[in-house]
Protein backbone atom coordinates (compact mmCIF):
# COMPACT_ATOMS: atom_id res chain seq x y z
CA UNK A 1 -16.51 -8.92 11.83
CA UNK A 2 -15.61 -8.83 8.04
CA UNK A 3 -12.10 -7.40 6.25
CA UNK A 4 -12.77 -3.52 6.49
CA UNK A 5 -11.02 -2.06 2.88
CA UNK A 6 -9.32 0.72 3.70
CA UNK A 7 -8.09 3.36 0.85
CA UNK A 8 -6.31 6.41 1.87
CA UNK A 9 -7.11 9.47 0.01
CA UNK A 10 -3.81 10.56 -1.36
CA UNK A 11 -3.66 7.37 -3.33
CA UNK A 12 -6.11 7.03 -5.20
CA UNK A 13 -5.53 7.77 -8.95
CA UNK A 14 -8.16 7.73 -11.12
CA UNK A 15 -7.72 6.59 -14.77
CA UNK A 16 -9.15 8.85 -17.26
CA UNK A 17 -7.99 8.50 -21.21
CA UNK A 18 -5.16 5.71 -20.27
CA UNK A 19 -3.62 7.37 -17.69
CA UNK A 20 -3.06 7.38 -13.79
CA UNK A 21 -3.74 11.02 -12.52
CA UNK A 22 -3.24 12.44 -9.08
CA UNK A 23 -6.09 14.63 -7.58
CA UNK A 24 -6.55 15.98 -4.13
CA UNK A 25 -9.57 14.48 -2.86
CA UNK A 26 -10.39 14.88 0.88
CA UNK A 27 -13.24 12.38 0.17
CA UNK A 28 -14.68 9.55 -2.05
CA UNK A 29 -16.55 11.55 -5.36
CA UNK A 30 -20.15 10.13 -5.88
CA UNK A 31 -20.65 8.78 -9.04
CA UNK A 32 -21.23 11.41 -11.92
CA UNK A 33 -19.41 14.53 -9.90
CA UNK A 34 -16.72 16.09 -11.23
CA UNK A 35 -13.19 14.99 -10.41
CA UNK A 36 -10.45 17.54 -11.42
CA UNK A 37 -6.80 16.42 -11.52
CA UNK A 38 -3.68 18.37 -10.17
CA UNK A 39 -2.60 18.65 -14.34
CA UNK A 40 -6.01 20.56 -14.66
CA UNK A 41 -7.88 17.35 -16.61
CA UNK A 42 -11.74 17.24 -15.06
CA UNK A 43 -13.60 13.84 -15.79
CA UNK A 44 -17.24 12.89 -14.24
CA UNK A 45 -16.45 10.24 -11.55
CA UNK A 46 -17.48 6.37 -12.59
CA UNK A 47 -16.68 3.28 -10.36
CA UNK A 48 -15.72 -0.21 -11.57
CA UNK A 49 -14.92 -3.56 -10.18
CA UNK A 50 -12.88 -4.24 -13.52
CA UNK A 51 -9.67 -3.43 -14.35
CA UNK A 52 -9.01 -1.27 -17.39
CA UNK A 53 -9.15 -2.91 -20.62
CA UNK A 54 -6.08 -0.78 -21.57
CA UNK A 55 -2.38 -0.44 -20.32
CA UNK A 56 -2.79 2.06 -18.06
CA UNK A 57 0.67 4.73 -17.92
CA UNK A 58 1.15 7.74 -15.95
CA UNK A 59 0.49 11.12 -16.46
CA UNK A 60 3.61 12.88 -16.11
CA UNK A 61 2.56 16.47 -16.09
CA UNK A 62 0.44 15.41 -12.76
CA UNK A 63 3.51 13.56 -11.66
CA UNK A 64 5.74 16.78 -12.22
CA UNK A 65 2.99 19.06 -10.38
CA UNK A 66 3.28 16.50 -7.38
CA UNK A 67 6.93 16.31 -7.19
CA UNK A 68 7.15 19.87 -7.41
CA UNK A 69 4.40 20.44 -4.71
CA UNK A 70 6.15 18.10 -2.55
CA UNK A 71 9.84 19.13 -3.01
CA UNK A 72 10.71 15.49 -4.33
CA UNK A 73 13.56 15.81 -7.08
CA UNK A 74 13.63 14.28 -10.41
CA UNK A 75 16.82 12.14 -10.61
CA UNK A 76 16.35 10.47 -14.21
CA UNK A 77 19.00 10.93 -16.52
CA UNK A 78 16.79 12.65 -18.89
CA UNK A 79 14.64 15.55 -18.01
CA UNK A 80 11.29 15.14 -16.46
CA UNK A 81 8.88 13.50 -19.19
CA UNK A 82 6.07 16.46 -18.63
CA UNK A 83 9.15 18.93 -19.74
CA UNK A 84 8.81 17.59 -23.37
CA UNK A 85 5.35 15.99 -23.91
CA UNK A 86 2.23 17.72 -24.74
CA UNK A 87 0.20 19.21 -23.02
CA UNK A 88 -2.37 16.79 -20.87
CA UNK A 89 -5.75 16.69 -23.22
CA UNK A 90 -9.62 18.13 -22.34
C-alpha cells in the first residue's frame, strides 16, 4: 500500500496574480472550472507540480473576510492590511 496524500479542503489556497487566496471549496475544481475566492477574485482552475516562479504573499482582503467569518481578531499593532490596500484586482 503506497503514501495516500491527503489535503483537506479548507486549506487549500490557490495562487492567482501572486497571491494566496482562501475559497470555500467542498471539493477538488477540475481543471479549467471556475474557482471564485472569498475576496470575490474568480480564476479558471490550473494544476502544477511546480512551485510558483514568484514570491507568493497573501491576500489580505480574503484574510480579513476569513477572520471576520470566523470571529478571529486582528491583534497587529496596525490596522488590518485589507483596511488600507486596494481593492483585490479582476
Amino acid at each position: 500500500m503506497g503514501a495516500r496524500i491527503m489535503v483537506e479542503m479548507p486549506h487549500v489556497r490557490p495562487v492567482i496574480d501572486g497571491r494566496w487566496h482562501i475559497t470555500n471549496l467542498t471539493r477538488w475544481p477540475a481543471p479549467g472550472a471556475t474557482v471564485t475566492t472569498i475576496c470575490g477574485v474568480s480564476e479558471t482552475a490550473e494544476y502544477s507540480d511546480t512551485p510558483p516562479q514568484e514570491v507568493v504573499r497573501t491576500c489580505w482582503h480574503c484574510d480579513f473576510v476569513y477572520r471576520k467569518e470566523a470571529g478571529i481578531p486582528w491583534y497587529g499593532s496596525s490596522p488590518h492590511p485589507a483596511t488600507q490596500a486596494e481593492e483585490p484586482s479582476r
